[in-house]
PDB file of N, CA and C in Angstrom:
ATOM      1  N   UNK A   1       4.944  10.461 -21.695  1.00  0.00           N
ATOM      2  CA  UNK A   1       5.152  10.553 -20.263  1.00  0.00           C
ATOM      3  C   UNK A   1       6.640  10.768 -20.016  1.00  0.00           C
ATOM      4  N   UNK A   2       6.971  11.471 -19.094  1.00  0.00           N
ATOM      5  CA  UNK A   2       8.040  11.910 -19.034  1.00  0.00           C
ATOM      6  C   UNK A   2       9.229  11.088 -18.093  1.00  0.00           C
ATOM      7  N   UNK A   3      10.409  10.782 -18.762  1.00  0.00           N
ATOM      8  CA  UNK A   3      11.011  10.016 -17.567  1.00  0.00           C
ATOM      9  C   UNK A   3      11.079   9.780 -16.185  1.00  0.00           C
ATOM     10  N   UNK A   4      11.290  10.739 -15.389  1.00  0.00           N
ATOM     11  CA  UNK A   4      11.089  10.659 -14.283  1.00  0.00           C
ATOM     12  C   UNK A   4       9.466  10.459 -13.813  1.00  0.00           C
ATOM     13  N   UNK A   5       8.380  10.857 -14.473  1.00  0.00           N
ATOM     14  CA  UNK A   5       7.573  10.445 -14.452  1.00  0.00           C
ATOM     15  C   UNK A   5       7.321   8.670 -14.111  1.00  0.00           C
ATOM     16  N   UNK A   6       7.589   8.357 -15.130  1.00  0.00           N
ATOM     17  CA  UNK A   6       7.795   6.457 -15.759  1.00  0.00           C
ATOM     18  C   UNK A   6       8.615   6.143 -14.760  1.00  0.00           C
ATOM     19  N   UNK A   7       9.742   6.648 -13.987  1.00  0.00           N
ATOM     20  CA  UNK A   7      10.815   5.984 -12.937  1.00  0.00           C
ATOM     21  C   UNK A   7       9.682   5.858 -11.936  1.00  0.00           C
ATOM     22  N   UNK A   8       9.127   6.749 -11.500  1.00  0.00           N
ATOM     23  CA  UNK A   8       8.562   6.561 -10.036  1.00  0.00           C
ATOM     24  C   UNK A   8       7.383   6.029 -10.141  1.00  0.00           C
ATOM     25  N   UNK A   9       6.768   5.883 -10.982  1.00  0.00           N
ATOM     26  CA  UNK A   9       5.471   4.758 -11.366  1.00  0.00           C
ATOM     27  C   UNK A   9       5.787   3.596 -11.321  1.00  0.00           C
ATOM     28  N   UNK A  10       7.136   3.420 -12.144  1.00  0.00           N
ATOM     29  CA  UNK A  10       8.100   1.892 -11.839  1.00  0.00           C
ATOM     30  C   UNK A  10       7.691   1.789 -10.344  1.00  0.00           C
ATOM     31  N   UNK A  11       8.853   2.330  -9.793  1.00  0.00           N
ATOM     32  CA  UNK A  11       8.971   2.589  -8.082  1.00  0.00           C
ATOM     33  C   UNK A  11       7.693   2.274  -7.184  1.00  0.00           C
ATOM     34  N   UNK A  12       6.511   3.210  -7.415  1.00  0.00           N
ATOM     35  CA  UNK A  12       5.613   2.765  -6.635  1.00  0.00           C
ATOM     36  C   UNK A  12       5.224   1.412  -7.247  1.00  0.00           C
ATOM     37  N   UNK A  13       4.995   1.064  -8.128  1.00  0.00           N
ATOM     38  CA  UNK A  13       4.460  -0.566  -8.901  1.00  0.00           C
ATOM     39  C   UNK A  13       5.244  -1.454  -7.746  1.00  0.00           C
ATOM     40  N   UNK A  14       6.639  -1.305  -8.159  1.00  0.00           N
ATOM     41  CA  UNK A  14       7.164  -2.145  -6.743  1.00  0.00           C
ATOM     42  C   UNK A  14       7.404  -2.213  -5.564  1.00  0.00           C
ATOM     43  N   UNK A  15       6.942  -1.215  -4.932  1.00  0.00           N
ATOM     44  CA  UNK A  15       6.445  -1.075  -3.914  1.00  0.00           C
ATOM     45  C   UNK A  15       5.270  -1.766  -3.615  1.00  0.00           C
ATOM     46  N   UNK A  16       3.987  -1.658  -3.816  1.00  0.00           N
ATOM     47  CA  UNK A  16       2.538  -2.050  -4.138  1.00  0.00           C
ATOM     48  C   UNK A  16       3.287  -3.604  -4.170  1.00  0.00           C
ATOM     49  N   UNK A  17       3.943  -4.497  -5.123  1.00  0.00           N
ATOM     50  CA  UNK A  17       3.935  -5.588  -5.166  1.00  0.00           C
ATOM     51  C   UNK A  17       4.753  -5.971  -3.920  1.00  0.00           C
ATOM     52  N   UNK A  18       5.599  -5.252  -3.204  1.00  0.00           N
ATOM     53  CA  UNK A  18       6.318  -5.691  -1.650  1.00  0.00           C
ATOM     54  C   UNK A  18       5.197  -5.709  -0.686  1.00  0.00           C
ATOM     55  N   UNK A  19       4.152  -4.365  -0.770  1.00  0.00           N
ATOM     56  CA  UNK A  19       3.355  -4.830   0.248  1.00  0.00           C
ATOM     57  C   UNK A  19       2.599  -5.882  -0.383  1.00  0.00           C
ATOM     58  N   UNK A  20       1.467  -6.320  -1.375  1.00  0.00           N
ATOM     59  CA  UNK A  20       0.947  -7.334  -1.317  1.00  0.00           C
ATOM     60  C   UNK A  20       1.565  -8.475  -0.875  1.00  0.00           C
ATOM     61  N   UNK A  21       3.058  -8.734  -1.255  1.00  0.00           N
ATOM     62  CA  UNK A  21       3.752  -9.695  -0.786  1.00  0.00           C
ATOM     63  C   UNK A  21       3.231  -9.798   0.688  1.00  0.00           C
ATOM     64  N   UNK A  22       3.788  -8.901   1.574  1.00  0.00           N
ATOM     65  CA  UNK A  22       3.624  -8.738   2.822  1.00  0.00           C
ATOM     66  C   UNK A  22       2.385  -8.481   3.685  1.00  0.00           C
ATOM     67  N   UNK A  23       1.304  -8.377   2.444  1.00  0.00           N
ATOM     68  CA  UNK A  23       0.073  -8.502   3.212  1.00  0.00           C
ATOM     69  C   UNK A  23      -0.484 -10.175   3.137  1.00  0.00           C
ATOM     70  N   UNK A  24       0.136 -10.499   2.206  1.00  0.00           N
ATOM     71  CA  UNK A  24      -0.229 -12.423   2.016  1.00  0.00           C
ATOM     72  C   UNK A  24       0.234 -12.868   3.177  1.00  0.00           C
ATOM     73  N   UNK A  25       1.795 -12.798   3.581  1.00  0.00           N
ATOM     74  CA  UNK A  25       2.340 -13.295   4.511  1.00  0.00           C
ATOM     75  C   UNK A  25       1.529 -13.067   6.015  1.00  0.00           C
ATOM     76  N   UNK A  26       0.831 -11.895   5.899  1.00  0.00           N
ATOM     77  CA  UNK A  26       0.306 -11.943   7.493  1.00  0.00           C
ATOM     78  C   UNK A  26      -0.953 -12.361   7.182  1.00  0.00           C
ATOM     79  N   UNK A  27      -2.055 -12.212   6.159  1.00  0.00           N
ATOM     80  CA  UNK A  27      -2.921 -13.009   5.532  1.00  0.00           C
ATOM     81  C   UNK A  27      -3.024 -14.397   6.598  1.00  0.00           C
ATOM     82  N   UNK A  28      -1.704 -14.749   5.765  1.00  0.00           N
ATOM     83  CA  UNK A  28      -1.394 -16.495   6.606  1.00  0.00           C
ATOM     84  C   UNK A  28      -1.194 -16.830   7.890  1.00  0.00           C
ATOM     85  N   UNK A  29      -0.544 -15.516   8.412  1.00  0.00           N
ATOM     86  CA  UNK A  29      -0.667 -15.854   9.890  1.00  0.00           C
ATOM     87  C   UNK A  29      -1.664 -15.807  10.510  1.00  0.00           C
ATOM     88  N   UNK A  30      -2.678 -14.708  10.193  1.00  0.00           N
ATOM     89  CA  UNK A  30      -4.290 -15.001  10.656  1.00  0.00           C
ATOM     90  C   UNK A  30      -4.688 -15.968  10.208  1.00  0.00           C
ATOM     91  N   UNK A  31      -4.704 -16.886   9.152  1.00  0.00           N
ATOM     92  CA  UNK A  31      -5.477 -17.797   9.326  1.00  0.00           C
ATOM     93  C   UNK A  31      -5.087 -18.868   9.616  1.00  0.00           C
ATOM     94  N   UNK A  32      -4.291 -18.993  10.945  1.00  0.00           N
ATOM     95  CA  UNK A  32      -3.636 -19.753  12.095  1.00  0.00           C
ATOM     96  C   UNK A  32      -3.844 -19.710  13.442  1.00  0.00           C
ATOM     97  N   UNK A  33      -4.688 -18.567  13.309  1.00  0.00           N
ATOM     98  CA  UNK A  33      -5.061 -17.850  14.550  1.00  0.00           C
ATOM     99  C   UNK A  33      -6.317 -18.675  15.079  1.00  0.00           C
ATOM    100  N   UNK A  34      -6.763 -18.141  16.637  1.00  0.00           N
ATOM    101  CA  UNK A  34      -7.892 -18.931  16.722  1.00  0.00           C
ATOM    102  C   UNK A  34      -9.124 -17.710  16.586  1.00  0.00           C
ATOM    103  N   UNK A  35     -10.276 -17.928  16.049  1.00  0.00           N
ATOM    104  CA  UNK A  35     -11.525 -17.315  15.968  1.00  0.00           C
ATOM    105  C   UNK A  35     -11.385 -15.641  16.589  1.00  0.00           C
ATOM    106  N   UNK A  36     -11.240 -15.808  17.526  1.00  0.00           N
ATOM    107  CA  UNK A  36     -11.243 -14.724  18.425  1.00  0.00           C
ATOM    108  C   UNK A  36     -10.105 -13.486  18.265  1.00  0.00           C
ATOM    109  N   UNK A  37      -9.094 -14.158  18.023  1.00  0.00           N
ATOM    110  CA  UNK A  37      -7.427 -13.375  17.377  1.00  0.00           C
ATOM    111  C   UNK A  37      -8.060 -12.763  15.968  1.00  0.00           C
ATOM    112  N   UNK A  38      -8.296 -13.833  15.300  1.00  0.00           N
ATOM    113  CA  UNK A  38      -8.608 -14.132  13.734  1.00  0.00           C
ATOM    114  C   UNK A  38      -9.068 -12.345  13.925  1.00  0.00           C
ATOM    115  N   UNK A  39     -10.237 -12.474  13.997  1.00  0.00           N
ATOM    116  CA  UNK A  39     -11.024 -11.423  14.025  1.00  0.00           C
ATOM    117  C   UNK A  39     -10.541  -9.984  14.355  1.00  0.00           C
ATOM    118  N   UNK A  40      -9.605  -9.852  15.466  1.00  0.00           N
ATOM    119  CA  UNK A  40      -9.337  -8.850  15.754  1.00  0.00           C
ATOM    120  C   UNK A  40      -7.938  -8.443  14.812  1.00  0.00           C
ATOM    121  N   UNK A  41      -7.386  -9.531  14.238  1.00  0.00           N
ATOM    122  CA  UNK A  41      -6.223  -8.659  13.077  1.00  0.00           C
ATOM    123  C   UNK A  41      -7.289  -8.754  11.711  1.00  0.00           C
ATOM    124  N   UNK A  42      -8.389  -9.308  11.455  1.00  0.00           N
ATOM    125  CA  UNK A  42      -9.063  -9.055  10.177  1.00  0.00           C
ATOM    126  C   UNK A  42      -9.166  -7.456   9.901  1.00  0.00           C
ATOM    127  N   UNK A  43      -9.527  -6.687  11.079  1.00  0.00           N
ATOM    128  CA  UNK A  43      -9.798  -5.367  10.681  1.00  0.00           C
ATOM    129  C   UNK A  43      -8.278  -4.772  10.337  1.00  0.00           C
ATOM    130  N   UNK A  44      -7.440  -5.219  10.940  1.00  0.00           N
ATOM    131  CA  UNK A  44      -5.715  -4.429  10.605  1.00  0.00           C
ATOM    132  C   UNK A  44      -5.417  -4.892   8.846  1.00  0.00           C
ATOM    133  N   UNK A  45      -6.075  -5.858   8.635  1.00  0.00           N
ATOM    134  CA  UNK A  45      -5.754  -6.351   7.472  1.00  0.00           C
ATOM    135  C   UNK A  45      -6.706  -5.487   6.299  1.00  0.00           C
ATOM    136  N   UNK A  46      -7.981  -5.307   6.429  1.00  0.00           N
ATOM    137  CA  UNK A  46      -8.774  -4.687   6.091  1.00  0.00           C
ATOM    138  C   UNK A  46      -8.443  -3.055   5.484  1.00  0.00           C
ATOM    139  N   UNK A  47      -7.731  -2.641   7.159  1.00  0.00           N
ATOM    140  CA  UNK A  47      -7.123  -0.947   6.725  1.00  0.00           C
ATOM    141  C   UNK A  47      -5.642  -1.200   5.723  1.00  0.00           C
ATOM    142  N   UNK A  48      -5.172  -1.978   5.735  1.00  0.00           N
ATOM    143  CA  UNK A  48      -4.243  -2.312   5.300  1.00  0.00           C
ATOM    144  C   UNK A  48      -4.202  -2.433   3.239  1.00  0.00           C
ATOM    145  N   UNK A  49      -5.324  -3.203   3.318  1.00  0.00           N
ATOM    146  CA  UNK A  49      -5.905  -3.304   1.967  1.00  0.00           C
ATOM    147  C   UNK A  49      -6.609  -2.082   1.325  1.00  0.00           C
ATOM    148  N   UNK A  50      -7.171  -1.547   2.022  1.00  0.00           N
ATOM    149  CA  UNK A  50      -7.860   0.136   1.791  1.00  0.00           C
ATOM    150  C   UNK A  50      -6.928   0.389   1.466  1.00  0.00           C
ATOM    151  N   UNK A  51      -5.527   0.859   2.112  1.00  0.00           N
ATOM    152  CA  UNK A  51      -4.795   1.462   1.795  1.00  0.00           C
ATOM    153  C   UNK A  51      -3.742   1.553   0.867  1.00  0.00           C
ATOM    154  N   UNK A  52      -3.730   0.180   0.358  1.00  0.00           N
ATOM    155  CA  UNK A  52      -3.038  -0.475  -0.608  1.00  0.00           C
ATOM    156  C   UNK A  52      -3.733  -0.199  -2.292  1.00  0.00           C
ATOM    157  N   UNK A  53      -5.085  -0.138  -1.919  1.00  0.00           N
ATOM    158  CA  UNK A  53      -6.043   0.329  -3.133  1.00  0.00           C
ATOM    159  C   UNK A  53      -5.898   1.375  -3.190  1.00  0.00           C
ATOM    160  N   UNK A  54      -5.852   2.616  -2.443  1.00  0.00           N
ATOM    161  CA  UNK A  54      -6.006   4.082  -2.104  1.00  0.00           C
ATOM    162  C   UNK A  54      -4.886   4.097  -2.826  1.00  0.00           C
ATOM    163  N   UNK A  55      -3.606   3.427  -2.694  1.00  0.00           N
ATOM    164  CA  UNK A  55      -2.439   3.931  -3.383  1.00  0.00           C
ATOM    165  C   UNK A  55      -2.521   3.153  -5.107  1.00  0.00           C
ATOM    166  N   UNK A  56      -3.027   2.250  -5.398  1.00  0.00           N
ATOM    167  CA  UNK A  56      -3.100   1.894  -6.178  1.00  0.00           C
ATOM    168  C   UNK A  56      -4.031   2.697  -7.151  1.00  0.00           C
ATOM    169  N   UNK A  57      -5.150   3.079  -6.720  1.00  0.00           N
ATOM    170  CA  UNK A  57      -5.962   4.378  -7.726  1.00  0.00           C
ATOM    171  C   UNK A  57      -5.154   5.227  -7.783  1.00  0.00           C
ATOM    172  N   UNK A  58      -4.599   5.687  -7.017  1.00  0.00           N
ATOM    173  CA  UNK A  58      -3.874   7.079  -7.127  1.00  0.00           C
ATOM    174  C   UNK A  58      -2.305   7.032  -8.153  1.00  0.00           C
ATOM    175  N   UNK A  59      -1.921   6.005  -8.223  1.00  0.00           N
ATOM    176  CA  UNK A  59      -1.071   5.602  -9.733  1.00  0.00           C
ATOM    177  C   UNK A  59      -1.661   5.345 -10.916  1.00  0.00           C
ATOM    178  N   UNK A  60      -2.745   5.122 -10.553  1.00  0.00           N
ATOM    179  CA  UNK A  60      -3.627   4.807 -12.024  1.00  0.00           C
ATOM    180  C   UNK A  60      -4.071   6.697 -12.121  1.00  0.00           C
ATOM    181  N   UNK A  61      -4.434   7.586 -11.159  1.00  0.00           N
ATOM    182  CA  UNK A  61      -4.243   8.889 -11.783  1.00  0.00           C
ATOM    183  C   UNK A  61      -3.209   9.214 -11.738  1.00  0.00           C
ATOM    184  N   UNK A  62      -2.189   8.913 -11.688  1.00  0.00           N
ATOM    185  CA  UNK A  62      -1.116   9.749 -12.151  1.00  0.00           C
ATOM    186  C   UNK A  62      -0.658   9.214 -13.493  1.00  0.00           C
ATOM    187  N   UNK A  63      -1.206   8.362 -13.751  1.00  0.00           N
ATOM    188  CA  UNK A  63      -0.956   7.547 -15.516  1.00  0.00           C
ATOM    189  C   UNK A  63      -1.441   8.464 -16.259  1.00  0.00           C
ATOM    190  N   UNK A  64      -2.723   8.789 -15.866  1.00  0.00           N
ATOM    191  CA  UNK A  64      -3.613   9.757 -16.596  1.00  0.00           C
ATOM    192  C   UNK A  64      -3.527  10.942 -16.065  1.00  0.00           C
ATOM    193  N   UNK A  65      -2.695  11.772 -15.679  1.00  0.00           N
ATOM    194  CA  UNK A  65      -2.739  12.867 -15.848  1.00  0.00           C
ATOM    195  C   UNK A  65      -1.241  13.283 -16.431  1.00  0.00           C
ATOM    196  N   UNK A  66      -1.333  14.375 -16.551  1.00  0.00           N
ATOM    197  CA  UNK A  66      -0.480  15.448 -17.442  1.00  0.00           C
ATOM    198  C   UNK A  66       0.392  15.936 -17.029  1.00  0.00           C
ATOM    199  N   UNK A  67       1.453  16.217 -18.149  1.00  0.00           N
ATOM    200  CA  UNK A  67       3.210  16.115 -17.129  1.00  0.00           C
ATOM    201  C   UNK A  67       3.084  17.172 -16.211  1.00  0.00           C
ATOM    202  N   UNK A  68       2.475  18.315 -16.245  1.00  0.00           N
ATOM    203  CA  UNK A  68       2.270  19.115 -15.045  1.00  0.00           C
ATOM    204  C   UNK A  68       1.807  19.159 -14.278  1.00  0.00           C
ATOM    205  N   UNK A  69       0.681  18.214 -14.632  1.00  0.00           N
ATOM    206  CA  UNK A  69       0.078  17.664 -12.929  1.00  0.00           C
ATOM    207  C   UNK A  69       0.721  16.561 -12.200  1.00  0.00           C
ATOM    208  N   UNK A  70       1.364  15.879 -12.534  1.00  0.00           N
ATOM    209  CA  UNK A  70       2.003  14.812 -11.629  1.00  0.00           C
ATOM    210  C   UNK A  70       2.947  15.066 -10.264  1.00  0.00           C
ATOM    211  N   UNK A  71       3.394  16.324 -10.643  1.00  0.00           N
ATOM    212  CA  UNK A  71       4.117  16.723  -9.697  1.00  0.00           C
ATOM    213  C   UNK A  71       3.228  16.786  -8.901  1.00  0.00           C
ATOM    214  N   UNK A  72       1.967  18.193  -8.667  1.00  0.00           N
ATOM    215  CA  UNK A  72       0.912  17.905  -7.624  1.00  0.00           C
ATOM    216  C   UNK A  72       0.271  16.466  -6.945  1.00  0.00           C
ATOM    217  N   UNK A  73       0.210  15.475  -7.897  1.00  0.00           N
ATOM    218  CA  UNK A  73      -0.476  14.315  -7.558  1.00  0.00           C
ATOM    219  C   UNK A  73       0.449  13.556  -6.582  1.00  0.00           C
ATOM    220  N   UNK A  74       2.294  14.154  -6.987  1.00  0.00           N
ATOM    221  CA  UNK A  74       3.047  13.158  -5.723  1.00  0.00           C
ATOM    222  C   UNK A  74       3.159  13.329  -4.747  1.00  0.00           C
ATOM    223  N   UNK A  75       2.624  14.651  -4.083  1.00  0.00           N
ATOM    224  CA  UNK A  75       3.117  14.855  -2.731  1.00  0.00           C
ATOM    225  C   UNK A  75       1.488  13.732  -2.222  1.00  0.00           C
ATOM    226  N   UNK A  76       0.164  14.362  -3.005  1.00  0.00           N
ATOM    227  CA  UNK A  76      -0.108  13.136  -2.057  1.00  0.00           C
ATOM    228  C   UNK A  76       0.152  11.548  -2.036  1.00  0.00           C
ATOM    229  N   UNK A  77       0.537  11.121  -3.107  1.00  0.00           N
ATOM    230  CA  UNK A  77       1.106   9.996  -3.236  1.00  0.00           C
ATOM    231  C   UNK A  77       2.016   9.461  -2.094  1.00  0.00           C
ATOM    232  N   UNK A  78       2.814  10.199  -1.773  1.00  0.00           N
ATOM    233  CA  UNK A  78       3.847  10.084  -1.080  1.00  0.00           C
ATOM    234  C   UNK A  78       3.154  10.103   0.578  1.00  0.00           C
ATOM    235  N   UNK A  79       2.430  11.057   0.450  1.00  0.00           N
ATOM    236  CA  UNK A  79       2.147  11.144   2.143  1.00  0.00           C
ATOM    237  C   UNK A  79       1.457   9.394   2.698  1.00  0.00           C
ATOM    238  N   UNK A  80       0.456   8.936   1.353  1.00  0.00           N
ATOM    239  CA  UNK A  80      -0.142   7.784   0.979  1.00  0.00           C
ATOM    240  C   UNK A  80       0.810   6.813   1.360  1.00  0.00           C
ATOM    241  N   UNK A  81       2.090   6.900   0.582  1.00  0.00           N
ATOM    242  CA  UNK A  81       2.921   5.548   1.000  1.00  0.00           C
ATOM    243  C   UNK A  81       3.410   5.639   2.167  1.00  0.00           C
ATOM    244  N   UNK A  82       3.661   6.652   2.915  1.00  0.00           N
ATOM    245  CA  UNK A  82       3.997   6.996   3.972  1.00  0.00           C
ATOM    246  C   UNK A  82       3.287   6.231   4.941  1.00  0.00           C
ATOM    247  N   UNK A  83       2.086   6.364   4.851  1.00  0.00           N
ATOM    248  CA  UNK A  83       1.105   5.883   5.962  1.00  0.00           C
ATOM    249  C   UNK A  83       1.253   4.372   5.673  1.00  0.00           C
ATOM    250  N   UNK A  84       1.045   4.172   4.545  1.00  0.00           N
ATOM    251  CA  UNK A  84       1.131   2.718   4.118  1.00  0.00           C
ATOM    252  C   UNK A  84       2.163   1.314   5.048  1.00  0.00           C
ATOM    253  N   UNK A  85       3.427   2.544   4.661  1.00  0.00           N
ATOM    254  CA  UNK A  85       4.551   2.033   5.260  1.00  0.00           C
ATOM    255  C   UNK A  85       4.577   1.868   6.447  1.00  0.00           C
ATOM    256  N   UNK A  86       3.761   2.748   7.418  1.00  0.00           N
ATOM    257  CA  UNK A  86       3.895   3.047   8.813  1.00  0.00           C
ATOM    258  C   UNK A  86       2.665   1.952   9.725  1.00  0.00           C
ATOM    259  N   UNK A  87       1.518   1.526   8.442  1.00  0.00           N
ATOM    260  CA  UNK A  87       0.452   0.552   9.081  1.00  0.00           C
ATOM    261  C   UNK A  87       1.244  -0.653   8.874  1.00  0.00           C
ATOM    262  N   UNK A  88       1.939  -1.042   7.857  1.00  0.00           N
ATOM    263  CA  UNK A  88       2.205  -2.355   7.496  1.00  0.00           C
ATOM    264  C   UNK A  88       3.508  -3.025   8.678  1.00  0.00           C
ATOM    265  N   UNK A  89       4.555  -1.755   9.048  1.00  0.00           N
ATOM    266  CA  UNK A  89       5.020  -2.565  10.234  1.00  0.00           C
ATOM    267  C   UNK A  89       4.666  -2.130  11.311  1.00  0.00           C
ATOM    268  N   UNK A  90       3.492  -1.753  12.017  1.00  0.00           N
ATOM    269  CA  UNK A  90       2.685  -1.457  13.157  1.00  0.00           C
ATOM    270  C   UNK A  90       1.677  -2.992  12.921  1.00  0.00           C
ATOM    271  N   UNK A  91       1.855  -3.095  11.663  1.00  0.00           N
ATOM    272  CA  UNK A  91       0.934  -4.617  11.605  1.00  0.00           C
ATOM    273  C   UNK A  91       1.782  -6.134  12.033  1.00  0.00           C
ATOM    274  N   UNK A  92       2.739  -5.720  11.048  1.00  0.00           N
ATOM    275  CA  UNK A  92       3.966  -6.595  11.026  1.00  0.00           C
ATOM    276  C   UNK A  92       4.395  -6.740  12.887  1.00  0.00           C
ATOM    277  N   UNK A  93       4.499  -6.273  13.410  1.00  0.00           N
ATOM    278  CA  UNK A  93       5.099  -6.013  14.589  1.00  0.00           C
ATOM    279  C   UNK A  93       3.867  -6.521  15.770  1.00  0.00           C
ATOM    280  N   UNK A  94       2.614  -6.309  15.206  1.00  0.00           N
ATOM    281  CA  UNK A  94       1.588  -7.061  16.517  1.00  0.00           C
ATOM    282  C   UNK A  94       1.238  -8.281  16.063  1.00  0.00           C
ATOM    283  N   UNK A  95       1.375  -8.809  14.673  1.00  0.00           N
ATOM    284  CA  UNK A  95       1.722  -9.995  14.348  1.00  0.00           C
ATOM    285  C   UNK A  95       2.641 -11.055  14.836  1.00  0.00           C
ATOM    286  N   UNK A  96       3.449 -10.486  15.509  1.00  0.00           N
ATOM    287  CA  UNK A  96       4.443 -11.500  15.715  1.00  0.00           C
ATOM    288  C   UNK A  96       3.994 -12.492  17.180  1.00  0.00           C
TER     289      UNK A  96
END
């Protein structure tokens, strides 16, 4: 696997472990909530986790694929963390 390859697999890995971090933390704030709240950030948490898996398969294919395909596999990768990034403080932010 090719270096830059291995750098940005690093990269997303820690990424993936900032959001789980940050999906625990609001995790906890829903379950502080009352019944009725609870429920309505369960589904934000829900897309949140989809999306966290969605990016997480999609590093597990780029493990397995081939130094010339990886390049193709990052743009969607990227659009992936993109969104990722953009639910988690749209989450972060109605959390408060």
């Amino acid at each position: 696997m090719g270096e830059k390859r291995e750098a940005y697999i690093a990269k997303l890995k820690a990424k993936l472990d900032d959001w789980n971090s940050e999906i625990d933390k609001l995790e906890a704030k829903v379950g502080k909530l009352n019944a009725e709240s609870r429920a309505q950030y369960q589904n934000q948490l829900e897309n949140l986790r989809s999306k966290r898996n969605d990016i997480d398969q999609k590093i597990n294919d780029l493990k397995k694929s081939g130094e010339s395909a990886w390049t193709d596999l990052k743009g969607g990768i990227e659009s992936a963390r993109k969104a990722m990034d953009e639910a988690l403080k749209s989450a972060v932010t109605r959390f408060k």
